[in-house]
Protein backbone atom coordinates (compact mmCIF):
# COMPACT_ATOMS: atom_id res chain seq x y z
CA UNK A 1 107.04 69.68 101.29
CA UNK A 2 105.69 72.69 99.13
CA UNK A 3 103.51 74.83 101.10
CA UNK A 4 101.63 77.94 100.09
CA UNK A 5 99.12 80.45 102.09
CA UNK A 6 96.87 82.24 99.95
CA UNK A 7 96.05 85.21 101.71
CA UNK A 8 93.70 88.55 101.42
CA UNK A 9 91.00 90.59 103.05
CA UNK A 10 87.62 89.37 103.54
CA UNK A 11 85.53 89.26 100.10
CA UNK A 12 88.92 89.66 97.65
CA UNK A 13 87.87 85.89 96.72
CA UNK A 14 91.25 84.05 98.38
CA UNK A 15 89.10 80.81 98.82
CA UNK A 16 88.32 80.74 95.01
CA UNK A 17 91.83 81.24 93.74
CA UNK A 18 93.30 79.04 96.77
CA UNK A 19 91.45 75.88 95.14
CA UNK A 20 92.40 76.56 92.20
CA UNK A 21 95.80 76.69 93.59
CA UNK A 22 95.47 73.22 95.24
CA UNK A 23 93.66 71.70 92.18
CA UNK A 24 96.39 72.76 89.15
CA UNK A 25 98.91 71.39 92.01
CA UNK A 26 97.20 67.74 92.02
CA UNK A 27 96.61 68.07 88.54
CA UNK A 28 100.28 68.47 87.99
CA UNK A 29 100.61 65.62 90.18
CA UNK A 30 101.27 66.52 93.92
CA UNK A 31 98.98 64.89 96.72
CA UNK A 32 97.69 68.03 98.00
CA UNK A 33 96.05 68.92 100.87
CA UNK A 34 93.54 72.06 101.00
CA UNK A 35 93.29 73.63 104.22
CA UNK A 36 90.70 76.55 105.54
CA UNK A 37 91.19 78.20 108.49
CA UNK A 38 88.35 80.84 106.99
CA UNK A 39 85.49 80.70 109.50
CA UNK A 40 83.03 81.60 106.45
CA UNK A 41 83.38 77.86 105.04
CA UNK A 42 82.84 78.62 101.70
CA UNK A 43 85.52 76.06 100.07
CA UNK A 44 82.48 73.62 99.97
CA UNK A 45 80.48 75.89 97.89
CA UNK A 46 83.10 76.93 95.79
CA UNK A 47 84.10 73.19 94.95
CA UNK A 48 80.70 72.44 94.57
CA UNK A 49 80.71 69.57 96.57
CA UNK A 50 76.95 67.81 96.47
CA UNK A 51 74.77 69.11 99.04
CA UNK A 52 74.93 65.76 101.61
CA UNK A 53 79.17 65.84 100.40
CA UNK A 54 79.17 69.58 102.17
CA UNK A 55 77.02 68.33 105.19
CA UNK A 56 79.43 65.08 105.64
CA UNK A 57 82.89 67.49 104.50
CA UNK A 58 81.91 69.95 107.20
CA UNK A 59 81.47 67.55 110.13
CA UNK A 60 84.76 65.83 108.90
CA UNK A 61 87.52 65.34 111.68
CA UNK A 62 90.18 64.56 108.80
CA UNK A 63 90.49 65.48 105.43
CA UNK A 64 88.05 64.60 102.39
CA UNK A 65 88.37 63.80 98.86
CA UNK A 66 87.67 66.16 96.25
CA UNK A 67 85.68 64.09 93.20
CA UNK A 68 87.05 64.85 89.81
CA UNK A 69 90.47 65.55 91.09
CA UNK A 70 92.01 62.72 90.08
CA UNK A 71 92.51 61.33 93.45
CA UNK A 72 95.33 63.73 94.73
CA UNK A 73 93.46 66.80 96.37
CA UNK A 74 91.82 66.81 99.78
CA UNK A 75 90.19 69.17 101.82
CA UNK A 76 90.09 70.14 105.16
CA UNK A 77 88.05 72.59 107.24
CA UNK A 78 89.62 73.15 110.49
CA UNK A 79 86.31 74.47 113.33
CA UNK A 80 88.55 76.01 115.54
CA UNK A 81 85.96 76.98 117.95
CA UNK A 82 84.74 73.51 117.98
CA UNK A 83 87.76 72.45 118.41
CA UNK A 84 88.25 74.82 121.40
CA UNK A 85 85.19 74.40 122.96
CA UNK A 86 86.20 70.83 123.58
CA UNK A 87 89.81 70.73 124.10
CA UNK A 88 91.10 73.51 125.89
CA UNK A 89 87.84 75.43 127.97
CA UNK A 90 88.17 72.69 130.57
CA UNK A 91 92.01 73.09 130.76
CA UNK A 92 92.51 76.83 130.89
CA UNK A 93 92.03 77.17 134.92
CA UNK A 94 93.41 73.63 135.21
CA UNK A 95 96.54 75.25 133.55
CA UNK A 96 96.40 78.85 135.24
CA UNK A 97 96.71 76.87 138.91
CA UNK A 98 99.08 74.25 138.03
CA UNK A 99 101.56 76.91 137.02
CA UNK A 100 100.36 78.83 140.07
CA UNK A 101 101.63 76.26 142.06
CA UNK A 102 104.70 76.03 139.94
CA UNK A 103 105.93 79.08 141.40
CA UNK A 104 104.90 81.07 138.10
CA UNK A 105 103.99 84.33 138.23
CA UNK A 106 99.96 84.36 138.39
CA UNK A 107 99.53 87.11 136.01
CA UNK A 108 101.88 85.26 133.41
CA UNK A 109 100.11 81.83 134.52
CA UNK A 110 96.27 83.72 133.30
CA UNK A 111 97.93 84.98 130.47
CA UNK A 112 99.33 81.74 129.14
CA UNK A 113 96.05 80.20 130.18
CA UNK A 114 94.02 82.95 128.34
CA UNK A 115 96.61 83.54 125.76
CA UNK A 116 94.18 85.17 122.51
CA UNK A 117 94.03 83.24 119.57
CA UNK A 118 93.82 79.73 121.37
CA UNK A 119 91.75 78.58 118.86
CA UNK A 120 94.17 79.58 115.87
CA UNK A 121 96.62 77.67 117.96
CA UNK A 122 95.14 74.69 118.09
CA UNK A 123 94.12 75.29 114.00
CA UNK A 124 98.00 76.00 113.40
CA UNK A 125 98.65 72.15 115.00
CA UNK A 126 96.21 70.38 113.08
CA UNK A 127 97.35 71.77 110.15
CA UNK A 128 100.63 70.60 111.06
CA UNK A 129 99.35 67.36 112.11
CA UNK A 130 97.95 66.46 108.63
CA UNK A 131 100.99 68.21 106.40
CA UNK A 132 102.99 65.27 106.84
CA UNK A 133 101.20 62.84 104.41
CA UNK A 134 100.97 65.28 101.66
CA UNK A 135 103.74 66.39 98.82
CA UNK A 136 102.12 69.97 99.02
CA UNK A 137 99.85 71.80 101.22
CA UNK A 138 97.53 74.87 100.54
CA UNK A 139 95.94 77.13 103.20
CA UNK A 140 93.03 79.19 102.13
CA UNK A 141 93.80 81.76 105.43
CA UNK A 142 91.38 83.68 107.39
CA UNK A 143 90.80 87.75 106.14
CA UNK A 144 94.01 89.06 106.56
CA UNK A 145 94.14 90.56 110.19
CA UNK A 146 93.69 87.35 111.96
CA UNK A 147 95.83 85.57 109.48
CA UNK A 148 98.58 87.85 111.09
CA UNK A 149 97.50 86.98 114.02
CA UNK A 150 97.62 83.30 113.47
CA UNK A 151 101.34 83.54 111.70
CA UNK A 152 102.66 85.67 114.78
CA UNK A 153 101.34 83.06 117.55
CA UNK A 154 104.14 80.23 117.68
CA UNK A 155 106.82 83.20 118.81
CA UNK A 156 104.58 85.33 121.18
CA UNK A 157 103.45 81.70 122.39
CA UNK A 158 107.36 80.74 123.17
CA UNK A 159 108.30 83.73 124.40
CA UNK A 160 105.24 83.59 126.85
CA UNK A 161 106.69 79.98 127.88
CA UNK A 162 109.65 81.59 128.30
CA UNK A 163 108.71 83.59 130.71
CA UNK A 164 107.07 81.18 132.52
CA UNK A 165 109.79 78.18 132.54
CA UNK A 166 113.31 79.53 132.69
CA UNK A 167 113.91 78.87 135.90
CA UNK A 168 112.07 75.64 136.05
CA UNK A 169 113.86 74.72 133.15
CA UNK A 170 117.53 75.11 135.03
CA UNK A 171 116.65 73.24 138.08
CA UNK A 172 115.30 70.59 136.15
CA UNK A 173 118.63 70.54 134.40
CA UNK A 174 120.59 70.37 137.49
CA UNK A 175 118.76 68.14 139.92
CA UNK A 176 115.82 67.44 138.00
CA UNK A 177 111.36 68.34 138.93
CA UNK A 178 112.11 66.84 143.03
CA UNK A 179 109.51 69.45 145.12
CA UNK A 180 106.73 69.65 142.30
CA UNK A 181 103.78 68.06 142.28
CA UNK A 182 103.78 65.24 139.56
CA UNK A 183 100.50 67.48 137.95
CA UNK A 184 102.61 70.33 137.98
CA UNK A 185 105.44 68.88 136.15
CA UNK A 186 102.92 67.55 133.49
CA UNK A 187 101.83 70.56 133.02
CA UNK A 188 104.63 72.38 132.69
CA UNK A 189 106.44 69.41 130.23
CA UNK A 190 102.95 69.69 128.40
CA UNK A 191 103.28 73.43 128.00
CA UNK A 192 107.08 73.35 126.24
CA UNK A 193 106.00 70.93 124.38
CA UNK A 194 103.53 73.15 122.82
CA UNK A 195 105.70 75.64 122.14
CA UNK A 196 108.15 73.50 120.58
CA UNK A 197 105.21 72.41 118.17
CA UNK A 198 104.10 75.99 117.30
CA UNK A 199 107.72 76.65 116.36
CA UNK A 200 107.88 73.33 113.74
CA UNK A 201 104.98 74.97 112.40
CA UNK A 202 106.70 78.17 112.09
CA UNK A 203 109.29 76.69 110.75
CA UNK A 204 106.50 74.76 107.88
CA UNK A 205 105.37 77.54 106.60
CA UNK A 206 108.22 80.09 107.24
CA UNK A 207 110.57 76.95 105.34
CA UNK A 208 112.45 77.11 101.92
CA UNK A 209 109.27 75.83 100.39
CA UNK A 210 107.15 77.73 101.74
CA UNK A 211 105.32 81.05 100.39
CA UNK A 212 102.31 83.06 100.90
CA UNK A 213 99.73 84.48 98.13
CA UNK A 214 98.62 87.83 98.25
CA UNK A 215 94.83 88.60 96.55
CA UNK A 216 94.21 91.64 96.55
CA UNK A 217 90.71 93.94 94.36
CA UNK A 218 91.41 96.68 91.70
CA UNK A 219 90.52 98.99 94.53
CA UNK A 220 92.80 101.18 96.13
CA UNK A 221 91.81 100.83 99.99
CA UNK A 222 92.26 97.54 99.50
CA UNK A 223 95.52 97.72 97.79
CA UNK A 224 96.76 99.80 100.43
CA UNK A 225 95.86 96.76 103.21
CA UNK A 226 97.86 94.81 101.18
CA UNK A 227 100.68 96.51 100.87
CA UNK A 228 100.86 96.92 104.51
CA UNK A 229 100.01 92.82 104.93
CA UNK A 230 103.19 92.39 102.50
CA UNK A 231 105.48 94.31 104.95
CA UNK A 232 104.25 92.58 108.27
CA UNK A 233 104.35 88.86 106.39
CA UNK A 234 108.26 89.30 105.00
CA UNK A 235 109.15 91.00 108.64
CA UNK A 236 107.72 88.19 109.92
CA UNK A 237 110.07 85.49 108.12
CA UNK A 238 107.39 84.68 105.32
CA UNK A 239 108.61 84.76 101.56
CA UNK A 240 105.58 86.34 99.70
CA UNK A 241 105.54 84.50 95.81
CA UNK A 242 103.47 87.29 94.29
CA UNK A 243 100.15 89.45 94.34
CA UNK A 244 96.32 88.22 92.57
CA UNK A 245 94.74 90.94 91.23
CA UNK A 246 91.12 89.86 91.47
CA UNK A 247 87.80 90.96 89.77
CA UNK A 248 89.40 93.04 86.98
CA UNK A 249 86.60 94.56 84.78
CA UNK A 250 87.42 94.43 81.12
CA UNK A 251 87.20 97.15 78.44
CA UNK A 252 83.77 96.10 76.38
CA UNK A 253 82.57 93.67 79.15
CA UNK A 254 82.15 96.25 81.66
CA UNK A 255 81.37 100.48 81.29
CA UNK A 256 84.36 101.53 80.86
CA UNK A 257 84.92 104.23 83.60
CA UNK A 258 85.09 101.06 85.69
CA UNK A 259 86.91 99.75 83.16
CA UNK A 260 89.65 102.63 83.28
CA UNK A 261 89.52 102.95 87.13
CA UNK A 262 90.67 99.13 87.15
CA UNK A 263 93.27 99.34 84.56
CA UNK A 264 94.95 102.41 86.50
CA UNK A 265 94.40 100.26 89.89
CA UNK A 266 96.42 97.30 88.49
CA UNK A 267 99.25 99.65 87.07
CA UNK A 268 99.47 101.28 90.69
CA UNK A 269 99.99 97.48 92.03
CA UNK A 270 102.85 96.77 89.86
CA UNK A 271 104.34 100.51 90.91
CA UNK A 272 103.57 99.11 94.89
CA UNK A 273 105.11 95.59 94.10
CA UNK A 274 108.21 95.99 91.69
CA UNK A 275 109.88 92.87 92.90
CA UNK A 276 106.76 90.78 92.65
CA UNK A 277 104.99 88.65 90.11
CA UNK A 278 101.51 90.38 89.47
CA UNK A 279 99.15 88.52 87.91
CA UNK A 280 95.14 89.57 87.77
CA UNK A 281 91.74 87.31 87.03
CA UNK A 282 89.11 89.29 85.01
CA UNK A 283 85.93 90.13 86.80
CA UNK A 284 83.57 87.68 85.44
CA UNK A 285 79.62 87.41 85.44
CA UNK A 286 79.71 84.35 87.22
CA UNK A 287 81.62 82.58 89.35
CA UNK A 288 83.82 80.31 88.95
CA UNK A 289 82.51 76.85 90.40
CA UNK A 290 83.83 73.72 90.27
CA UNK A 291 86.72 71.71 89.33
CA UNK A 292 86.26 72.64 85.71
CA UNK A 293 86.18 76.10 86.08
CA UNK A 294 88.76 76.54 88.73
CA UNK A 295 91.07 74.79 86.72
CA UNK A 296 90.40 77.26 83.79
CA UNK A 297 91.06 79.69 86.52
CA UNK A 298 94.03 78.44 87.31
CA UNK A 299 95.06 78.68 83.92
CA UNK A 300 94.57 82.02 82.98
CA UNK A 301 96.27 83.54 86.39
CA UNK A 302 99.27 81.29 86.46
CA UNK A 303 99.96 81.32 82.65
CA UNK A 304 102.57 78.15 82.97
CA UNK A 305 103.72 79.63 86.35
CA UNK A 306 104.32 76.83 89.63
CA UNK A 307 101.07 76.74 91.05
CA UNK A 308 102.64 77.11 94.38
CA UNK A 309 105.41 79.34 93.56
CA UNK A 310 105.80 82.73 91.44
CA UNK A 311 109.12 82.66 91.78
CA UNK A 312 109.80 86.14 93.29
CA UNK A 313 113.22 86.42 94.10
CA UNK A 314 114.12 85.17 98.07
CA UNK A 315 115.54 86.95 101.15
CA UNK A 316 119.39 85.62 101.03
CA UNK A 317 119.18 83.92 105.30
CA UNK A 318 121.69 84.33 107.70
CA UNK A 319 124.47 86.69 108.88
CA UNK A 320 127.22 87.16 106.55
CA UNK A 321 130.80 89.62 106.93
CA UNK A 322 132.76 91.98 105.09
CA UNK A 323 135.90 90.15 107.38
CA UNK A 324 135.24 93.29 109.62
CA UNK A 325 131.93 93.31 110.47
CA UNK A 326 128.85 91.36 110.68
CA UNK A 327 125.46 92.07 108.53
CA UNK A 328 121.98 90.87 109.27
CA UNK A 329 119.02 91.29 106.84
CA UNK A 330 114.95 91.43 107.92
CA UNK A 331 112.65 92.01 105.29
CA UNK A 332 110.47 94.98 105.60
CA UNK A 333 109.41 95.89 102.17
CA UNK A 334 107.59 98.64 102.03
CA UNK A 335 108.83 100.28 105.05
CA UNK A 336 109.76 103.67 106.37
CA UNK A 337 112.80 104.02 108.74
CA UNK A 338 110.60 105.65 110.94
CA UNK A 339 108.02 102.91 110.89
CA UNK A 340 110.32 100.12 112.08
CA UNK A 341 112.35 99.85 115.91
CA UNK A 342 115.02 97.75 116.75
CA UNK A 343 116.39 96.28 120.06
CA UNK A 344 118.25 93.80 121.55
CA UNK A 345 117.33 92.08 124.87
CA UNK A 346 119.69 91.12 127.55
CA UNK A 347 119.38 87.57 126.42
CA UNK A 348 120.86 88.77 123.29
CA UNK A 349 118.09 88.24 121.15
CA UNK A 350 117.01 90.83 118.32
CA UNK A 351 113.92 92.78 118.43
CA UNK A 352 111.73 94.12 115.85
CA UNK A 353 108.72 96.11 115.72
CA UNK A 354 106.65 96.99 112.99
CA UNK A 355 103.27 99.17 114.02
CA UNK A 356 101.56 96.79 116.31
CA UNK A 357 103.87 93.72 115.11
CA UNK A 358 106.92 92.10 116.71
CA UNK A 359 109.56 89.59 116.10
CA UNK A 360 112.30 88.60 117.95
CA UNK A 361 115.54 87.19 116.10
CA UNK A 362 117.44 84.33 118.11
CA UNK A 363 120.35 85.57 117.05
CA UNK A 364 123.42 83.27 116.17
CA UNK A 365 126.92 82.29 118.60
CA UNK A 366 128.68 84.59 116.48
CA UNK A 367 126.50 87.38 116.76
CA UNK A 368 125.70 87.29 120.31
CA UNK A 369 129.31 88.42 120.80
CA UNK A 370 129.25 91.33 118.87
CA UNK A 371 127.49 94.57 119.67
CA UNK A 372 124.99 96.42 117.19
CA UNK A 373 126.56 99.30 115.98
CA UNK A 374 124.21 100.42 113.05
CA UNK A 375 120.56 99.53 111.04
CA UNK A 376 119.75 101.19 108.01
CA UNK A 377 116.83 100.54 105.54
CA UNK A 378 118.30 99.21 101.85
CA UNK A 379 116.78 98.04 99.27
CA UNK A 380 117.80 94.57 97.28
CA UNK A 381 116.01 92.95 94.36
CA UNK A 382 113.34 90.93 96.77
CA UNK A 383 112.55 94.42 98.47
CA UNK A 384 113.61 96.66 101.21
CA UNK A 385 115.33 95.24 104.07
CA UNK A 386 116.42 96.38 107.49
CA UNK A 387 120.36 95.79 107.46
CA UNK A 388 121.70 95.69 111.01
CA UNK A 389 125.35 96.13 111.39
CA UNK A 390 127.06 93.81 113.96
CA UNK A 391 131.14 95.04 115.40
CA UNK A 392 132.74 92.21 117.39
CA UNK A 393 132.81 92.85 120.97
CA UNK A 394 136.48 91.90 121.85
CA UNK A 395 135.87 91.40 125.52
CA UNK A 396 134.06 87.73 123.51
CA UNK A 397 136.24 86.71 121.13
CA UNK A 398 139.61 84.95 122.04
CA UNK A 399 141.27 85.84 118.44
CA UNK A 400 140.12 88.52 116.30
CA UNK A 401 142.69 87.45 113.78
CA UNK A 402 141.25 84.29 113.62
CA UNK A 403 138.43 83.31 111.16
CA UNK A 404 134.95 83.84 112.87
């Protein structure tokens, strides 16, 4: 399925340009889902839904029809903290003791049970849970920080199951949950299966038809956020489709040192963005409301563009070789070589870290028998990339004459 985030800092007016997204999609003929994540709710308002619609489309435990769409876009307003309130409060201690008694570490235990961002964990599997019956989904996203948040969960969650279950996970293998409490061993089973569902949501919007939105004002504090939102989201695995300029005040329709000030602002984001579609939405008197005006929204942004694709160019995946060595590429556009750290853990996986942002790389058979022996920061025609050079480690391989 086609799936696109739409994604900015608080205020930019992401909701606004995310249904109009989601309504030139149905319109072009995809059943479309619109979800918000946003705890403002303002997709309501900005549909203009009737006033008992918003009470009804608010309260909604599955998605709603949007009138004058033609039938193919729904929306969605996930309440995480409704949501938590009533599904996981009463489970956190259960969940701390079980694994307790599991023989699990107590301080991992409280922080798998307290893990932050619950709620956006629970909002990432009922997103997931609804995807399915739709040909394209739309998420308008939280402001940007917890959006970050939200993206990074399903690995931090894993790895914090990881933690917790290795062992547990071998004797189970070899002479299966005997000397656990049947509780326990729900638990546990319950727990990796949760992190196997956060990862096939990863894997949704991280997928070959996935992408994420960047809207962005002709301010440069703002611009600056987003430029640093672009680097985290590719290092993360996301393909970013392009940058909204929002709010752009016309020569004639607005005094024109603002005028000037935004011109100069929206040359300095194609400088920041070279690789990426930039398209911009004039600031306008009022806002645009409704299916009608969205639409003519949609219009004049996308100018015959894919509603959910801008067609920036994609990060070539995988490892690939020279016949001598092995190369791996991470996306980090944007980025110093001072800003980014690498590792590699004794399980052999790869680490990254970007300021306060990790991701760890399961790393292929192939190159979990070679050594790292080099990263340098390059630059291709989606962006910069970290390049990590892989030597094989002949201790590993049987034949180094022999194709790998």
């Amino acid at each position: 399925m086609r799936v696109l985030l739409v994604v900015g800092k608080g205020g930019v007016g992401k909701t606004t340009l995310a249904a109009a997204s989601a309504l030139a999609a149905a319109r072009d003929g995809a059943r479309t889902l619109l979800v918000s994540t946003d705890p403002a709710h303002s997709v309501a308002d900005v549909l203009d839904l009737a006033e008992g619609r918003v009470a009804d489309w608010r309260l909604a435990a599955e998605p709603v029809g949007v009138p004058g769409a033609s039938g193919r876009l729904d929306v969605l307003q996930i309440d995480t903290r409704a949501r938590l309130d009533s599904a996981w409060t009463s489970l956190r201690r259960t969940v701390a003791g079980l694994l307790g008694d599991a023989g699990v570490d107590p301080l991992v235990a409280e922080e798998i049970a307290a893990v932050p961002g619950v709620d956006d964990v629970l909002a990432l599997l009922e997103v997931r849970r609804w995807a399915a019956g739709y040909d394209a989904l739309v998420v308008d996203c939280a402001p940007t920080a917890e959006t970050l948040r939200l993206l990074a969960l399903p690995e931090a969650f894993e790895r914090l199951v990881a933690r917790a279950l290795p062992m547990d996970r071998r004797i189970a293998r070899l002479v299966g949950p005997a000397g656990l409490a049947p509780a326990t061993v729900e638990a546990l089973a319950a727990l990796d299966a949760l992190a196997a569902d956060l990862l096939a949501v990863r894997d949704l919007v991280t997928g070959p038809g996935a992408a994420v939105r960047l809207v962005t004002t002709p301010e440069n504090v703002v611009l600056a956020e987003t430029a640093r939102a672009r680097t985290t989201l590719a290092m993360l695995g996301h393909h970013v489709d392009g940058v909204v300029v929002n709010r752009v005040a016309l020569a004639g329709a607005w005094p024109e040192p603002l005028a000037e000030r935004h011109r100069e602002v929206l040359v300095r984001t194609r400088d920041r963005f070279p690789e990426l579609p930039v398209r911009w939405a004039p600031y306008a008197e009022t806002e645009p409301v409704g299916v009608a005006a969205l639409l003519a929204l949609a219009d004049r942004v996308l100018d015959g563009a894919d509603p959910l694709d801008l067609a920036a160019p994609r990060l070539a995946a995988g490892p690939r070789t020279d016949g001598e060595r092995w190369f791996l590429d991470v996306a980090v556009p944007g980025a110093g070589a001072g800003e980014v750290l690498l590792a590699v853990t004794e399980g052999g996986d790869l680490v990254v870290d970007l300021g306060p942002h990790r991701r760890v790389l399961a790393l292929p058979s192939v190159l979990r028998r070679c050594e790292v022996s080099g990263a340098v920061i390059d630059l291709t025609e989606s962006g910069s990339v970290l390049r990590v050079t892989f030597e094989p480690d002949r201790s590993r391989w049987t034949n180094l004459g022999t194709s790998r």
